[in-house]
C-alpha atoms as a PDB file:
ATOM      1  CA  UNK A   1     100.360 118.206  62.172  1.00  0.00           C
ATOM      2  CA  UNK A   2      97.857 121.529  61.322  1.00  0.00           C
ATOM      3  CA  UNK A   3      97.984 122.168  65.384  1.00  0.00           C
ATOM      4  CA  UNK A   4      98.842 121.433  68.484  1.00  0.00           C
ATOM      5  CA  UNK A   5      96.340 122.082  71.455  1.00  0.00           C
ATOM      6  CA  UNK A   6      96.971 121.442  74.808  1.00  0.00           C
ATOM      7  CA  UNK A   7      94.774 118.850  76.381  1.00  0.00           C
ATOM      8  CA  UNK A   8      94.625 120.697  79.834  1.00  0.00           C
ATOM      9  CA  UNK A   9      91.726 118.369  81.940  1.00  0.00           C
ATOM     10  CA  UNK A  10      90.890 114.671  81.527  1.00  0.00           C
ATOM     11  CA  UNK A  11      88.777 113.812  84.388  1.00  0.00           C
ATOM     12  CA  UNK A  12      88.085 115.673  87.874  1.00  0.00           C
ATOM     13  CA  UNK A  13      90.919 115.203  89.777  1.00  0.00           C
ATOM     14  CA  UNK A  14      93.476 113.640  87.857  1.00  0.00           C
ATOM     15  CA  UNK A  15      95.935 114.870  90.360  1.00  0.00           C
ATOM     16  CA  UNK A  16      99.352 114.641  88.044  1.00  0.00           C
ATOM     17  CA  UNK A  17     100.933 117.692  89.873  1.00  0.00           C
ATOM     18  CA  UNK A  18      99.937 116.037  93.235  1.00  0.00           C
ATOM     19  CA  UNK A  19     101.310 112.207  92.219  1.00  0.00           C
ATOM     20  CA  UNK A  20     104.504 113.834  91.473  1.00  0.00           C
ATOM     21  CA  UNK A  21     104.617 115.763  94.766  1.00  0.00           C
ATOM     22  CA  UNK A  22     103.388 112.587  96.713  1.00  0.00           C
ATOM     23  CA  UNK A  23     106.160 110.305  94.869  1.00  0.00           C
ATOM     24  CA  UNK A  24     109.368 113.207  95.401  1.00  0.00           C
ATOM     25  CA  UNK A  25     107.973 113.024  99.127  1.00  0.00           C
ATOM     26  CA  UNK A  26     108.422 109.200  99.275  1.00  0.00           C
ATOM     27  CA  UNK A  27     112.398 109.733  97.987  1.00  0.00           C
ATOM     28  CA  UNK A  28     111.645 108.827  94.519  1.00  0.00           C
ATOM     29  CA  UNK A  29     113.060 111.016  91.831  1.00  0.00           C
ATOM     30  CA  UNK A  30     111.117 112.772  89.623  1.00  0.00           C
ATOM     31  CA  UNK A  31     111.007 114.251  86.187  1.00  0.00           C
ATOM     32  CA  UNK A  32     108.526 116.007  83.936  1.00  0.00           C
ATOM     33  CA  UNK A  33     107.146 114.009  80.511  1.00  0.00           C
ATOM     34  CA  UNK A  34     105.345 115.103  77.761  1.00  0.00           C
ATOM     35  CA  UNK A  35     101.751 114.148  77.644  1.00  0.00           C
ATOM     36  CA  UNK A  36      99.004 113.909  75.305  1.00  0.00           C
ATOM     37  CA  UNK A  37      98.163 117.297  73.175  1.00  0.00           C
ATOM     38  CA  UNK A  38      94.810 117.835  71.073  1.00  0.00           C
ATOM     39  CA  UNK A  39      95.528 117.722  66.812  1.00  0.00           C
ATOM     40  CA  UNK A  40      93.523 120.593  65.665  1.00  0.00           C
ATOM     41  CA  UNK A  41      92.223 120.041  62.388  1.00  0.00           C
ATOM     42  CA  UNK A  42      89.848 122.916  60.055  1.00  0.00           C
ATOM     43  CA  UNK A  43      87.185 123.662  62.913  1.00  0.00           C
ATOM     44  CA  UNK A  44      87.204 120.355  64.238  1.00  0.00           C
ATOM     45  CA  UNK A  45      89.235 117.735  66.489  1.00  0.00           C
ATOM     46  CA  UNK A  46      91.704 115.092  64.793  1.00  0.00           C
ATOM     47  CA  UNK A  47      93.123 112.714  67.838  1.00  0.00           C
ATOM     48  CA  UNK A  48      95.912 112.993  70.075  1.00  0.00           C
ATOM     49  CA  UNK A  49      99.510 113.329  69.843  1.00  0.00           C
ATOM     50  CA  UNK A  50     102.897 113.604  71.624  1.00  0.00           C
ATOM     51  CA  UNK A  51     103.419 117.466  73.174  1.00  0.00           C
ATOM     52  CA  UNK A  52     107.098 117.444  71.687  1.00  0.00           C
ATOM     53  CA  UNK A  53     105.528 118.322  68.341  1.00  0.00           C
ATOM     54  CA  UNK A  54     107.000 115.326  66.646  1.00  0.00           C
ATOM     55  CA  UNK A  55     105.111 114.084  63.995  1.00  0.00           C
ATOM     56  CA  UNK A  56     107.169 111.160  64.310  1.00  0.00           C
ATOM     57  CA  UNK A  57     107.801 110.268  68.035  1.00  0.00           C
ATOM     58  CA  UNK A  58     108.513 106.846  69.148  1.00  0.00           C
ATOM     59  CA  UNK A  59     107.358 107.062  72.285  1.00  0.00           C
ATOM     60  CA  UNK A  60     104.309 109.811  71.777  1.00  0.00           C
ATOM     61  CA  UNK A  61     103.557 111.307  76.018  1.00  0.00           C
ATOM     62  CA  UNK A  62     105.998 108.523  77.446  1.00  0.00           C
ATOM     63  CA  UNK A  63     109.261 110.358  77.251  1.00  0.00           C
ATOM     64  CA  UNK A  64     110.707 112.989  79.710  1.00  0.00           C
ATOM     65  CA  UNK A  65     111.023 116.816  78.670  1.00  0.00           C
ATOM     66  CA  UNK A  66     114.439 117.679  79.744  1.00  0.00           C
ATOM     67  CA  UNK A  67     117.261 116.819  77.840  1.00  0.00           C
ATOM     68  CA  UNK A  68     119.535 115.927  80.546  1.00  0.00           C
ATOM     69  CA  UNK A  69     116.591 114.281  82.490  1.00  0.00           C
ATOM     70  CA  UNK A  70     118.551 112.208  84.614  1.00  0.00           C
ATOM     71  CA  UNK A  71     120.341 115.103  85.771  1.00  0.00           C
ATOM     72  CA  UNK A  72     117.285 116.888  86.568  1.00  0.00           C
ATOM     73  CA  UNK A  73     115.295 114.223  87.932  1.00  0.00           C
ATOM     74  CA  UNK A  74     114.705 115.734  91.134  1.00  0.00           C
ATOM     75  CA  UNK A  75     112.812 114.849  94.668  1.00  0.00           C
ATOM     76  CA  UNK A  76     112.566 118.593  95.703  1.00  0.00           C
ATOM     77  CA  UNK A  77     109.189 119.748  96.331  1.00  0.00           C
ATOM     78  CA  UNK A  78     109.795 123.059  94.797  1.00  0.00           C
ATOM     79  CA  UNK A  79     111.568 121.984  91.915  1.00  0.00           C
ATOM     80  CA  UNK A  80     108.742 119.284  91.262  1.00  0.00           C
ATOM     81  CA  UNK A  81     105.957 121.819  92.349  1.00  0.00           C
ATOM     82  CA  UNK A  82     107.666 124.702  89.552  1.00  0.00           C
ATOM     83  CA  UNK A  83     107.532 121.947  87.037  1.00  0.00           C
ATOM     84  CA  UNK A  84     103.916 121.082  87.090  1.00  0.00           C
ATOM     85  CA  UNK A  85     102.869 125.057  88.150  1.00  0.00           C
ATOM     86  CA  UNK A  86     104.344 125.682  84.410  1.00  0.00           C
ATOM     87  CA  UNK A  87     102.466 122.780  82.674  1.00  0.00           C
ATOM     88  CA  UNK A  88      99.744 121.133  84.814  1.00  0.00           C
ATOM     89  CA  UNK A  89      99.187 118.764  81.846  1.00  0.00           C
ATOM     90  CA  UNK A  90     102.912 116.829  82.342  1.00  0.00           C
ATOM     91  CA  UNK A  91     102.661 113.194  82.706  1.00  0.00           C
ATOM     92  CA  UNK A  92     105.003 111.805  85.198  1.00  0.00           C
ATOM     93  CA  UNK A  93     108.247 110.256  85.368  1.00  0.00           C
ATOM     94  CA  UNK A  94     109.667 107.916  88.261  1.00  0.00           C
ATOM     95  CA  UNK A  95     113.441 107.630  87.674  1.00  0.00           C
ATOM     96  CA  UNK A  96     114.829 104.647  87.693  1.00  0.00           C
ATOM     97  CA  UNK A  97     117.812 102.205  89.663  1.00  0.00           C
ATOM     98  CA  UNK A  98     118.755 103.388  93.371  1.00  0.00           C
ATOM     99  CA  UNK A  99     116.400 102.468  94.950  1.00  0.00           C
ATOM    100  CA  UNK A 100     113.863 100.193  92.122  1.00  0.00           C
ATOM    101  CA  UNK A 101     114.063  99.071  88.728  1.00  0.00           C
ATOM    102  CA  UNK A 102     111.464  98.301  87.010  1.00  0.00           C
ATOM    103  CA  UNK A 103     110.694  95.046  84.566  1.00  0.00           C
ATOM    104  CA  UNK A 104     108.545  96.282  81.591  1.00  0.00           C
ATOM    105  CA  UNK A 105     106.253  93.543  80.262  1.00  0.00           C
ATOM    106  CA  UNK A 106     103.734  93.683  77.261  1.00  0.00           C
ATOM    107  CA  UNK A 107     100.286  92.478  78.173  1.00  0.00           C
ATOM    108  CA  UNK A 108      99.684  89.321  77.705  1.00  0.00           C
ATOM    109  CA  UNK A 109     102.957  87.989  79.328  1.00  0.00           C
ATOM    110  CA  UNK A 110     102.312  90.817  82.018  1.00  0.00           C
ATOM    111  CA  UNK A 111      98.732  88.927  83.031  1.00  0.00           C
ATOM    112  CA  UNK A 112      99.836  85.494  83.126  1.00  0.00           C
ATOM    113  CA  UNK A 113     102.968  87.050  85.091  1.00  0.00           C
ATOM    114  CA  UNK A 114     101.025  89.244  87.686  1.00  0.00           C
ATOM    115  CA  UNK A 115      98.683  85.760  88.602  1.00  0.00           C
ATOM    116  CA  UNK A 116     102.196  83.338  88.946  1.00  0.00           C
ATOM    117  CA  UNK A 117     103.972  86.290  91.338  1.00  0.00           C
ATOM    118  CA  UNK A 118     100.193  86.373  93.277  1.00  0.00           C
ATOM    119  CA  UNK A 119     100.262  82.591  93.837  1.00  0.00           C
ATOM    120  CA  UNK A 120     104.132  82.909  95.090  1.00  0.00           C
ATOM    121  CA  UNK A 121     103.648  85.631  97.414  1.00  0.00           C
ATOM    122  CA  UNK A 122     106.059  88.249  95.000  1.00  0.00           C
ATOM    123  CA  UNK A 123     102.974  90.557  94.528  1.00  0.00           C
ATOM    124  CA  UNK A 124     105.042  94.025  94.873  1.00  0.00           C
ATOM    125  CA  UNK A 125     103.883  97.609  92.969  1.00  0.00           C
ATOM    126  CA  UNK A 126     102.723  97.017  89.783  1.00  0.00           C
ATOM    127  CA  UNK A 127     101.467  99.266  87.722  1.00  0.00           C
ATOM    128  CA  UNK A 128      99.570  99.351  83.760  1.00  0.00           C
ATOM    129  CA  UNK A 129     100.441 101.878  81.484  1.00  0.00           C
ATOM    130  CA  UNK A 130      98.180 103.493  78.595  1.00  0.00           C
ATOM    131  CA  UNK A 131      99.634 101.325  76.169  1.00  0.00           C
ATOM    132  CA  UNK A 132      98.853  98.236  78.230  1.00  0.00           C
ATOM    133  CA  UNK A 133     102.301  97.545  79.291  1.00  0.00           C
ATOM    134  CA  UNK A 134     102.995  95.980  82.920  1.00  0.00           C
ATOM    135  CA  UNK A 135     105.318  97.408  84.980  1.00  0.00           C
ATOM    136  CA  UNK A 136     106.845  95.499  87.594  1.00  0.00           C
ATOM    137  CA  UNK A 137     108.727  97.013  90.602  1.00  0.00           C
ATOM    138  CA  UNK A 138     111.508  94.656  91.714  1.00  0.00           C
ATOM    139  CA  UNK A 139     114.681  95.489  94.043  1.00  0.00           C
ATOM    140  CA  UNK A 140     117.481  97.316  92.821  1.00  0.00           C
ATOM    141  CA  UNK A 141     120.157  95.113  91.496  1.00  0.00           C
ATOM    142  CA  UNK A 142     122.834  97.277  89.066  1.00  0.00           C
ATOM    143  CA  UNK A 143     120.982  96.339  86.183  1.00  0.00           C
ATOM    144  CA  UNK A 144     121.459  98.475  83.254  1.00  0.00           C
ATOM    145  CA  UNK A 145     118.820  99.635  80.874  1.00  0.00           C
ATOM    146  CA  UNK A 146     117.858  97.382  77.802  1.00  0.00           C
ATOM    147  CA  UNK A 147     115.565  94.141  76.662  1.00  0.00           C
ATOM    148  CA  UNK A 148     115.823  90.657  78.696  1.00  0.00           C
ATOM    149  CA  UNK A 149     118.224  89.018  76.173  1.00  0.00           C
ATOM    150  CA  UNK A 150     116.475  85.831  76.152  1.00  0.00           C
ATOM    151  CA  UNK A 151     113.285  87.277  74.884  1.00  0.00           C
ATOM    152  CA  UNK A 152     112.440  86.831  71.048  1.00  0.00           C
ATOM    153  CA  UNK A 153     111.105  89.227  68.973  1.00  0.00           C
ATOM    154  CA  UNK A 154     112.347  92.704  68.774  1.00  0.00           C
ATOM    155  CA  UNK A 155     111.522  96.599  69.765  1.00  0.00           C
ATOM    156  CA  UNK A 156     108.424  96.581  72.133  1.00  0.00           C
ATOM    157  CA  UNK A 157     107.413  92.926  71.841  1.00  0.00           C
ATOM    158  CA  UNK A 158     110.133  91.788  74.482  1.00  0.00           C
ATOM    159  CA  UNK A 159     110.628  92.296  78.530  1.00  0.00           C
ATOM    160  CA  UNK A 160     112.486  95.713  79.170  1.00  0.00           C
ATOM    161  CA  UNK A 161     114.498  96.202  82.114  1.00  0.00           C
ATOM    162  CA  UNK A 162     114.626  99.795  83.494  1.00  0.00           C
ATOM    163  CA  UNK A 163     117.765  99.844  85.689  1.00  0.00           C
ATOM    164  CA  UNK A 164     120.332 102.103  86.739  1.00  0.00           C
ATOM    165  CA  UNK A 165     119.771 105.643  85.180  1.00  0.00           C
ATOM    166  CA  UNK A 166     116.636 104.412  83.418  1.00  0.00           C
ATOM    167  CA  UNK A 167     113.281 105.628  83.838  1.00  0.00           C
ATOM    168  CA  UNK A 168     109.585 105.078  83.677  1.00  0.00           C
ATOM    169  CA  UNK A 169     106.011 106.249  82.974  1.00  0.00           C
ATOM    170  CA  UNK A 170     104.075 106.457  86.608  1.00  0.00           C
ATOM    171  CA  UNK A 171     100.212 106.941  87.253  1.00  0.00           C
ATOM    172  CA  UNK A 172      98.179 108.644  86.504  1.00  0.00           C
ATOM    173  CA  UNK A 173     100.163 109.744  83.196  1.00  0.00           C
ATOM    174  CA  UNK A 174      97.995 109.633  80.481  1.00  0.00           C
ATOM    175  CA  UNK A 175      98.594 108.086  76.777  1.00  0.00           C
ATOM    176  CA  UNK A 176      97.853 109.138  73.327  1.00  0.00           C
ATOM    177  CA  UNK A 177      95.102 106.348  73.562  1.00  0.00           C
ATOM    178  CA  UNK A 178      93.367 108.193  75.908  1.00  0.00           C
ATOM    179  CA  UNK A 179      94.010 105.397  78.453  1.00  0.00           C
ATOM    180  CA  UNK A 180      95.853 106.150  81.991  1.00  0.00           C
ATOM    181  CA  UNK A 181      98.483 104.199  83.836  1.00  0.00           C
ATOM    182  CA  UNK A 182      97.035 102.956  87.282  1.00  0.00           C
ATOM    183  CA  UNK A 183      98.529 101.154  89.938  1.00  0.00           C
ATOM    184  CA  UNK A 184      97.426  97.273  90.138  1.00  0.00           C
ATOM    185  CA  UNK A 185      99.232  96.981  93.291  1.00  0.00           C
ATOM    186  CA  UNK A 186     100.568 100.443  94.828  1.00  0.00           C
ATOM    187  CA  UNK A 187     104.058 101.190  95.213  1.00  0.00           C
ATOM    188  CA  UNK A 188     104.032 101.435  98.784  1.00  0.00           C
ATOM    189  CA  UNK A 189     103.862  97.126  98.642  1.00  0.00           C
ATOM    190  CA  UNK A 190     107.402  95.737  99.783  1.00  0.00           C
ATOM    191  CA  UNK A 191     109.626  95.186  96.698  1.00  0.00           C
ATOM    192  CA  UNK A 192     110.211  91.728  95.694  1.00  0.00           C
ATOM    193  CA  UNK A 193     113.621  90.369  94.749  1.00  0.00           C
ATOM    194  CA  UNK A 194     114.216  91.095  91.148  1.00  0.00           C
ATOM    195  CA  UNK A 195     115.496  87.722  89.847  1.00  0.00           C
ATOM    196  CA  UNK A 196     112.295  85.809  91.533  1.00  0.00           C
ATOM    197  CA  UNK A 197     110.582  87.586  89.739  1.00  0.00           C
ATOM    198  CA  UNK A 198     112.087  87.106  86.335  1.00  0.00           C
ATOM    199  CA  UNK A 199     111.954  83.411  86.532  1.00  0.00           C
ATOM    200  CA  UNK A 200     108.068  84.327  87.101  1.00  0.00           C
ATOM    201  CA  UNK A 201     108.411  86.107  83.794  1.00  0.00           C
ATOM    202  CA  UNK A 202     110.427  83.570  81.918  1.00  0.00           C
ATOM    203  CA  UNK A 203     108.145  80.224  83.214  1.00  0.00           C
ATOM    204  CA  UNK A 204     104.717  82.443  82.364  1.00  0.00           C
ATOM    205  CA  UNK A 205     106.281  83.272  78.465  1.00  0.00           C
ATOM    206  CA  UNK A 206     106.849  79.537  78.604  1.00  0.00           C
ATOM    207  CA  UNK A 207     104.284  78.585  79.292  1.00  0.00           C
ATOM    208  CA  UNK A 208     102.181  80.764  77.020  1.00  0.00           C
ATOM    209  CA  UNK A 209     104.500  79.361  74.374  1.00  0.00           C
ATOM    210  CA  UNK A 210     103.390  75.961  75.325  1.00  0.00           C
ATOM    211  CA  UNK A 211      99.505  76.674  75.338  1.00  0.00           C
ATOM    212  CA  UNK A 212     100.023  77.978  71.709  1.00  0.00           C
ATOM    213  CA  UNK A 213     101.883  75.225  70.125  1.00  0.00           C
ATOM    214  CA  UNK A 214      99.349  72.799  71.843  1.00  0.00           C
ATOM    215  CA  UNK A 215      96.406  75.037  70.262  1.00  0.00           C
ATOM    216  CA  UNK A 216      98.352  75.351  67.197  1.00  0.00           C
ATOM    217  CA  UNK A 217      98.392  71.392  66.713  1.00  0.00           C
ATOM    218  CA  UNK A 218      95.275  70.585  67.765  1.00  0.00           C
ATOM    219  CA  UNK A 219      93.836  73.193  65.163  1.00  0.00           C
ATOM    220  CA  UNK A 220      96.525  71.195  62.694  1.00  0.00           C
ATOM    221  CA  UNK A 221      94.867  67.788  63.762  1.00  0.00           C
ATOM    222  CA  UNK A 222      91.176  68.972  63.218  1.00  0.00           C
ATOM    223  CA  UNK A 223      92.306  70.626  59.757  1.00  0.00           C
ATOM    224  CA  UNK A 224      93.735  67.133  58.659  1.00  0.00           C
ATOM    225  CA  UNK A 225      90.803  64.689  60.405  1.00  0.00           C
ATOM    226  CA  UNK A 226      88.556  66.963  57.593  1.00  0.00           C
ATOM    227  CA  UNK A 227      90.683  67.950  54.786  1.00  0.00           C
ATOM    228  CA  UNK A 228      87.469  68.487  52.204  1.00  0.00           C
ATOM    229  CA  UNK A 229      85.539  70.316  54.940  1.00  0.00           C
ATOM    230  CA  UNK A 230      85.728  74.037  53.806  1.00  0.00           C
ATOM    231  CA  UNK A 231      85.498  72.399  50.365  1.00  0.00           C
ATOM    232  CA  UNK A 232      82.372  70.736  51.086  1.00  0.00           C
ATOM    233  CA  UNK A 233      80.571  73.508  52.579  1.00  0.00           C
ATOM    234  CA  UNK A 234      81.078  75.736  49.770  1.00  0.00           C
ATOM    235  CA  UNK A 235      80.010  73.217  46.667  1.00  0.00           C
ATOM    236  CA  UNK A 236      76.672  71.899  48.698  1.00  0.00           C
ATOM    237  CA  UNK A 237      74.436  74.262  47.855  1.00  0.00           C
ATOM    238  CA  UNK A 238      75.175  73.416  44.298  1.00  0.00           C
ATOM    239  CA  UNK A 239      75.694  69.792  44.759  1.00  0.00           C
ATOM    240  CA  UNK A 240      72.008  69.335  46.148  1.00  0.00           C
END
């Protein structure tokens, strides 16, 4: 990285002091995260990175900036107020378990999911990050901190629970994309009842499994009902 420059104003108003204020004031801890930062090139702009400086985070302007962050997750208004006074720029962090947890879903799942919990009445806060990540709000149930078991794949393919001592990225944090998390459906929506709302999860990756083996045969059945078809198309021109 040739430089770091801070990225101090996307948009009028982005209000990331203020969310974290208005969150601490519902009860919800808080805690600072790094955010975007400007890669200064020779005279010119490069892209974005993660404000720890790493040139190899894993989780660039999604991760919180105190060590002991759980700790110092805090719903003080002048501890929360101090923290953004020093860096204006810090994306937010809503900690986790207590009083939420969180089921972290990657996009596609996260549609299909958000349109199966509308039809059952389990709309609660839900919120898209930068990445394109869902984020659903559930009840607090003990859960610790780590991927839905029954998923398949691994690292940031699967469903992520954020339980007790966990944390997440709130709006309107800001990614290395440029994109912002936004609410879908705010957090002041009543919570819905965590394992509901898994199933949801679990019948909608089903069922997305289903629609692709279906596509994946019928696309297997067309190949086979006209096995010299790419063939054909390429020798006509010489076969005329």
């Amino acid at each position: 990285m040739e430089g770091v420059g801070e990225l101090r104003r996307w948009s009028p108003g982005e209000g990331l002091g203020q969310a974290a204020r208005r969150y601490g004031s519902s009860g919800v801890p808080v805690l600072p995260c790094h955010h975007p930062a400007i890669i200064l090139g020779p005279g010119r702009l490069r892209g974005l990175a993660c404000s720890c400086g790493a040139a190899a985070c894993q989780a660039p302007a999604e991760h919180p900036v105190p060590a002991r962050w759980v700790e110092e997750a805090t719903s003080d208004p002048g501890r929360i107020a101090a923290w953004w006074r020093q860096q204006p720029g810090y994306n937010v962090g809503l900690l986790t378990g207590g009083a939420f947890e969180v089921l972290d879903v990657p996009a596609r799942l996260g549609e299909a999911a958000l349109r199966r919990c509308g039809i059952r009445k389990l709309a609660g806060p839900v919120a898209r990050t930068g990445n394109g990540r869902y984020h659903f709000n559930v009840t607090a149930i003990g859960m610790t901190n780590g991927f839905v078991p029954s998923q398949p794949g691994a690292g940031r393919s699967g469903v992520f629970w954020h339980g007790e001592g966990g944390w997440v990225i709130a709006p309107p944090s800001r990614h290395v994309s440029g994109e912002a998390c936004r609410w879908l459906q705010t957090l002041d929506a009543p919570l819905p009842t965590a394992h509901l709302v898994l199933r949801e999860l679990l019948d909608a990756r089903d069922g997305l499994a289903h629609d692709a083996a279906l596509g994946a045969a019928a696309a297997g059945e067309r190949a086979a009902g006209d096995p010299a078809g790419p063939s054909r198309s390429l020798s006509w021109p010489l076969a005329r």
